[in-house]
C-alpha atoms as a PDB file:
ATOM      1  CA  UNK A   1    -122.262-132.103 -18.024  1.00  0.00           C
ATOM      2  CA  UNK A   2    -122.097-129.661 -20.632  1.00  0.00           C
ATOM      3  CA  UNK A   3    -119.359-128.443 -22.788  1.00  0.00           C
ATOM      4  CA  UNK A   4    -118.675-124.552 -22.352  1.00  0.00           C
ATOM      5  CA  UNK A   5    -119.571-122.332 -24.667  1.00  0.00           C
ATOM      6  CA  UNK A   6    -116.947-119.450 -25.675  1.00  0.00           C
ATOM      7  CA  UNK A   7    -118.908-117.079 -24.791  1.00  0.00           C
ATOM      8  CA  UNK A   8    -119.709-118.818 -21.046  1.00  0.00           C
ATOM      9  CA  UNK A   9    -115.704-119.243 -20.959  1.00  0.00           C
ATOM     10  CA  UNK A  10    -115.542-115.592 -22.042  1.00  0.00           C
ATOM     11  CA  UNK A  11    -117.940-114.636 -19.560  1.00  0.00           C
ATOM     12  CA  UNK A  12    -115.771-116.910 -16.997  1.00  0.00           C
ATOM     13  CA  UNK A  13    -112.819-115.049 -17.396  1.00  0.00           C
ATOM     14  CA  UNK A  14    -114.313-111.671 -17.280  1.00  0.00           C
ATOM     15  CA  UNK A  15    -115.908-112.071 -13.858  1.00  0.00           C
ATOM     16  CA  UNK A  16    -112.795-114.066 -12.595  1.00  0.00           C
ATOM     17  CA  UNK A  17    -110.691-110.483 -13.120  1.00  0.00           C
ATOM     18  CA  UNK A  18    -113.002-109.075 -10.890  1.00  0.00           C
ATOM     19  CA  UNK A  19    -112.322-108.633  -7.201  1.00  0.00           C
ATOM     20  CA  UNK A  20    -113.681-111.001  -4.904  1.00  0.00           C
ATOM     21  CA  UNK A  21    -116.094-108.369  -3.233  1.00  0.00           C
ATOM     22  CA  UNK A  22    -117.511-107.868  -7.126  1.00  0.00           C
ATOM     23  CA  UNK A  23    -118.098-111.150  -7.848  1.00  0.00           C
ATOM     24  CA  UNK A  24    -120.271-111.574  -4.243  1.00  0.00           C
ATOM     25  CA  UNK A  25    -122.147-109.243  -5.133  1.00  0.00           C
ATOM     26  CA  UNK A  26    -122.918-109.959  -8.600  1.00  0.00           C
ATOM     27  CA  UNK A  27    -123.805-113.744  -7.510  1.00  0.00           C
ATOM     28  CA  UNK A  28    -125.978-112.087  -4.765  1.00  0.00           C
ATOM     29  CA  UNK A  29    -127.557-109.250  -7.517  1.00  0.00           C
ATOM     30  CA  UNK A  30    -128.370-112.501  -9.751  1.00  0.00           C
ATOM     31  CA  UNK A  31    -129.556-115.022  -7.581  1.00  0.00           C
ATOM     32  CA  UNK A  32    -132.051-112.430  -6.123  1.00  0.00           C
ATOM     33  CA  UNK A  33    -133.275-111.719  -9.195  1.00  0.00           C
ATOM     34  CA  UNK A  34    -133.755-115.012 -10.534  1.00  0.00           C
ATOM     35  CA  UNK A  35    -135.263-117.000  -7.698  1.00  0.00           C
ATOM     36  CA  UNK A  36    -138.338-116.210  -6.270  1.00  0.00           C
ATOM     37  CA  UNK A  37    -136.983-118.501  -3.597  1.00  0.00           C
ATOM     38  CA  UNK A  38    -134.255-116.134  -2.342  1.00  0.00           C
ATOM     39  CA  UNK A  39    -136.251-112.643  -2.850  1.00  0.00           C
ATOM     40  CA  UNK A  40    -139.098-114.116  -0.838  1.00  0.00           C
ATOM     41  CA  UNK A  41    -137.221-116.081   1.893  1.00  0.00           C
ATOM     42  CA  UNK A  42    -138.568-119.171   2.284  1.00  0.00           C
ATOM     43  CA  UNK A  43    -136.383-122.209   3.964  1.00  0.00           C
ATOM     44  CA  UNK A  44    -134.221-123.718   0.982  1.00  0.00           C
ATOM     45  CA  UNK A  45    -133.779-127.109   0.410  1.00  0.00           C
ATOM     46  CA  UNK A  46    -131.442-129.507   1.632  1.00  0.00           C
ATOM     47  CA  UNK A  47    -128.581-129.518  -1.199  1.00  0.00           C
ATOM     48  CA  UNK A  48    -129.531-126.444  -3.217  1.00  0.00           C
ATOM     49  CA  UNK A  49    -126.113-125.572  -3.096  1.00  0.00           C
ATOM     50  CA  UNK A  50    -125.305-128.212  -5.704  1.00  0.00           C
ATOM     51  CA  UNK A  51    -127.831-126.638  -7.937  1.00  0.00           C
ATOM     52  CA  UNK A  52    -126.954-123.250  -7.747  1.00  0.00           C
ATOM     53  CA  UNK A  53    -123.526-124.796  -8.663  1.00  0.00           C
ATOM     54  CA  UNK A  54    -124.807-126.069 -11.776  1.00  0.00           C
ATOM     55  CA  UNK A  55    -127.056-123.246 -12.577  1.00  0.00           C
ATOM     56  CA  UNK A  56    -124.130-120.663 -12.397  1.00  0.00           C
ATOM     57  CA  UNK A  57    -121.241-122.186 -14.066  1.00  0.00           C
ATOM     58  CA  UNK A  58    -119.876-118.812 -14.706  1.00  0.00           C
ATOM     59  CA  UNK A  59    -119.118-118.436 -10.996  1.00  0.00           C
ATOM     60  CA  UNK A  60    -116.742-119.653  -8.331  1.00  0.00           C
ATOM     61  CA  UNK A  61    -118.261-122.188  -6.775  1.00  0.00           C
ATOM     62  CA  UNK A  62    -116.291-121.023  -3.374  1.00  0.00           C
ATOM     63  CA  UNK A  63    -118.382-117.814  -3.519  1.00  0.00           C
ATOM     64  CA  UNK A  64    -121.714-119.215  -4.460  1.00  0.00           C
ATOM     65  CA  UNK A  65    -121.430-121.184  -1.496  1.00  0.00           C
ATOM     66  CA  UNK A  66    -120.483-117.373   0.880  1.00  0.00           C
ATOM     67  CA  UNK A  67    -123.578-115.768  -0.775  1.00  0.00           C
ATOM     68  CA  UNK A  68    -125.816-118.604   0.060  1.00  0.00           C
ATOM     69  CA  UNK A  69    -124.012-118.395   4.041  1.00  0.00           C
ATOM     70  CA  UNK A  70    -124.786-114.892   3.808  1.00  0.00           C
ATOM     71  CA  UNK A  71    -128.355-115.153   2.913  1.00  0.00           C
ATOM     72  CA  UNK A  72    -128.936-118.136   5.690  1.00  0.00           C
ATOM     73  CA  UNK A  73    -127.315-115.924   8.538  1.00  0.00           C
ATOM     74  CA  UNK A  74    -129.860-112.795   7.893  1.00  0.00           C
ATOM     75  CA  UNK A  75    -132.418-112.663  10.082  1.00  0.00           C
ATOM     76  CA  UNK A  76    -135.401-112.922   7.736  1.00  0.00           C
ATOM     77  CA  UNK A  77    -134.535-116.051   6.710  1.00  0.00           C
ATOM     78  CA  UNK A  78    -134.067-117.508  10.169  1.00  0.00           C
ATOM     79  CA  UNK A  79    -137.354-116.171  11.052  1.00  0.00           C
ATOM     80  CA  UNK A  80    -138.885-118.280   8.105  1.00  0.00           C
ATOM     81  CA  UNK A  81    -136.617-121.201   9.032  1.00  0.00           C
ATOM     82  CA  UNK A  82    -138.549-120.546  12.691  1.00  0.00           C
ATOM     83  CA  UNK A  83    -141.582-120.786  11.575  1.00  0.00           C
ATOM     84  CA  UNK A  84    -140.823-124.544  10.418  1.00  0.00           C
ATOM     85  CA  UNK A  85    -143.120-125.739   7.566  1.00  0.00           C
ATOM     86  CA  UNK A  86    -141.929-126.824   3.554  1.00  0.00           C
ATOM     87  CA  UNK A  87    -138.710-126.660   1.761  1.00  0.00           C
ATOM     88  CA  UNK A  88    -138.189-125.063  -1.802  1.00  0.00           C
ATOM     89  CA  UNK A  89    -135.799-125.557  -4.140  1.00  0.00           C
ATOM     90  CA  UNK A  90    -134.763-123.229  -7.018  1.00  0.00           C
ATOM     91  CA  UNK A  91    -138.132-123.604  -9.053  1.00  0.00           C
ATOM     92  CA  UNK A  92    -139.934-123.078  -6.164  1.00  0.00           C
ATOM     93  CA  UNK A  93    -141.186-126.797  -5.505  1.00  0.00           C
ATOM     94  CA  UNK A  94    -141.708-128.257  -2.675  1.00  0.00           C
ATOM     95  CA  UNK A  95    -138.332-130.309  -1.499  1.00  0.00           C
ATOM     96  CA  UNK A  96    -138.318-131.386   1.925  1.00  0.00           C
ATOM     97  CA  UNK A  97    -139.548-129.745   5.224  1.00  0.00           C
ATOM     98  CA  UNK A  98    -138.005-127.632   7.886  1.00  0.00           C
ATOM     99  CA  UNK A  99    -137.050-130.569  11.013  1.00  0.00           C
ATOM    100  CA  UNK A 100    -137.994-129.934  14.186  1.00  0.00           C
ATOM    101  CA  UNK A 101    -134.650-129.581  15.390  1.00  0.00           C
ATOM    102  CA  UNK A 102    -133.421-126.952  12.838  1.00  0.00           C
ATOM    103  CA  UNK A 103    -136.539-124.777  13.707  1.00  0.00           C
ATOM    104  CA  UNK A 104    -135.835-124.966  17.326  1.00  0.00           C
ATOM    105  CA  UNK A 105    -131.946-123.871  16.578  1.00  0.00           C
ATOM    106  CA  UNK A 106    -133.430-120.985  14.132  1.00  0.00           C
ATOM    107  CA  UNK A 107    -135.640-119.720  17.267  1.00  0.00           C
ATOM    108  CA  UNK A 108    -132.202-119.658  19.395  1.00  0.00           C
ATOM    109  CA  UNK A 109    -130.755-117.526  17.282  1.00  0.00           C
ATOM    110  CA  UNK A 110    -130.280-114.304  18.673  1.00  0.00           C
ATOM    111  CA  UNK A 111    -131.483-112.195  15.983  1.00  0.00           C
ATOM    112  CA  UNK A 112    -134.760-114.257  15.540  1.00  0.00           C
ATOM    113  CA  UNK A 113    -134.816-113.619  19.743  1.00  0.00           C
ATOM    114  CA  UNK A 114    -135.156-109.955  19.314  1.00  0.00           C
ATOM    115  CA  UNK A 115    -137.327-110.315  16.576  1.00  0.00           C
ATOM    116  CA  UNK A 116    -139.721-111.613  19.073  1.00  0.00           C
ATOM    117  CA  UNK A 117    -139.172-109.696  21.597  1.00  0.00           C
ATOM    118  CA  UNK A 118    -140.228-106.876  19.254  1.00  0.00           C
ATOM    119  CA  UNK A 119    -143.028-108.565  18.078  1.00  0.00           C
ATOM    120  CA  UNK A 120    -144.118-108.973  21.659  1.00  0.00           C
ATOM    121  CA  UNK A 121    -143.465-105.089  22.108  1.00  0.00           C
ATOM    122  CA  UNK A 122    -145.474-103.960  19.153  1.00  0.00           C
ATOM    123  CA  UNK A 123    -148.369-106.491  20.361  1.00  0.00           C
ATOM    124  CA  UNK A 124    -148.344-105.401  24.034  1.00  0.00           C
ATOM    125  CA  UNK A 125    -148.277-101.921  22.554  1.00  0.00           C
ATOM    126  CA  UNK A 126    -151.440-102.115  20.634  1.00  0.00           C
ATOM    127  CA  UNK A 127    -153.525-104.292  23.574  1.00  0.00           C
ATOM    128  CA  UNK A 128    -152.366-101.041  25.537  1.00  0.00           C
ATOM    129  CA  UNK A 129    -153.759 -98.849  23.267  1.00  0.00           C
ATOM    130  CA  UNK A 130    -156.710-100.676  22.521  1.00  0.00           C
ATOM    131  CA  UNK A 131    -157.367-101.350  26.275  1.00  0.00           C
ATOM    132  CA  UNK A 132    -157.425 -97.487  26.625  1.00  0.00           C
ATOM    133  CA  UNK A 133    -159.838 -96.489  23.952  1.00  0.00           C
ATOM    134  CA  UNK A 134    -162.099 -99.230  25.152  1.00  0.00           C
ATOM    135  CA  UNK A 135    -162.887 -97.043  28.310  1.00  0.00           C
ATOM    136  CA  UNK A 136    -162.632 -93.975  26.705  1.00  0.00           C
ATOM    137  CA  UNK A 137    -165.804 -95.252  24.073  1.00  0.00           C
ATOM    138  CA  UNK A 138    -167.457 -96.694  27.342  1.00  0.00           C
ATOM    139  CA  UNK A 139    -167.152 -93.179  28.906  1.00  0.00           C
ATOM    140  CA  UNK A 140    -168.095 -91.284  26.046  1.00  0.00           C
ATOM    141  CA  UNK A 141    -171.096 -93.779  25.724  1.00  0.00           C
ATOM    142  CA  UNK A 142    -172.316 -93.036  28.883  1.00  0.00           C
ATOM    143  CA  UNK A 143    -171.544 -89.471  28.718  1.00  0.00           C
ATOM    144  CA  UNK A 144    -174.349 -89.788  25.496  1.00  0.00           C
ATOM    145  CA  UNK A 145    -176.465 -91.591  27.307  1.00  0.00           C
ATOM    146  CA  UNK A 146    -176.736 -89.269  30.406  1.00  0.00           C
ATOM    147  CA  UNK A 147    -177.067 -86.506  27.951  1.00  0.00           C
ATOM    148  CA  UNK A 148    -179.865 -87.994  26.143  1.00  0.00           C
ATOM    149  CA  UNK A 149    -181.696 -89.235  29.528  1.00  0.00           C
ATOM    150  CA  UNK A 150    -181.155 -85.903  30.982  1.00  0.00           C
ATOM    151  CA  UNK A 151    -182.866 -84.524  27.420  1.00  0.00           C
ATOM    152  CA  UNK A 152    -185.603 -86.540  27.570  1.00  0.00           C
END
């Protein structure tokens, strides 16, 4: 462990002062900003709340810990957490993979439900449209044709 710097300790106190609410969102503005990890949302690895910890002495460790529940609960992450696949930790390494069991609890979630449900919508959508201008080109094909036939 290192010794604190005054300035860290400074730094400490200042963001201590601040309300609760602040200091959230401050861990949440500088996590984002430093780990590609976060900002992209890929499945974290197992224990990177120790190393977030570590990185951020400056902060409570009580709200690191309610900005990383905050990101795992939004829906973008559970969709990657779906998905299944690797694990990254703060460098954006490969730590781990997503089990089988935690990807079938991130599909159950009700936000990643309606997330597929609207995926399903948008698809369905588009095979709609797509099935209709597929006779509408056959019709205006033959339309051409009979025009051409009946010029000729």
């Amino acid at each position: 462990m290192t010794k604190e710097t005054a300035l860290g300790a400074a730094l400490k106190s200042a963001v201590q002062t601040m309300s609760k609410k602040k200091q959230t969102d401050m861990i949440a503005d500088h996590i984002y900003n430093k780990y590609d990890v976060f900002k992209r949302f890929k499945p974290l690895a197992v224990g990177i709340d120790q190393d977030l910890v570590a990185e951020l002495p400056q902060f409570d460790p009580a709200l690191i810990a309610r900005v990383l529940a905050n990101h795992c609960r939004r829906p973008r992450y559970l969709k990657a957490l779906a998905r299944g696949g690797k694990r990254f930790d703060l460098n954006n390494r490969f730590k781990g993979e997503v089990s089988p069991e935690e990807q079938a609890i991130a599909q159950q979630h009700p936000a990643v439900q309606q997330a597929l449900a609207t995926q399903a919508e948008r698809r369905a959508a588009k095979a709609a449209e797509q099935g209709e201008a597929a006779p509408e080109a056959a019709a205006a094909e033959t339309e051409t044709a009979e025009n051409q036939t009946a010029a000729e």
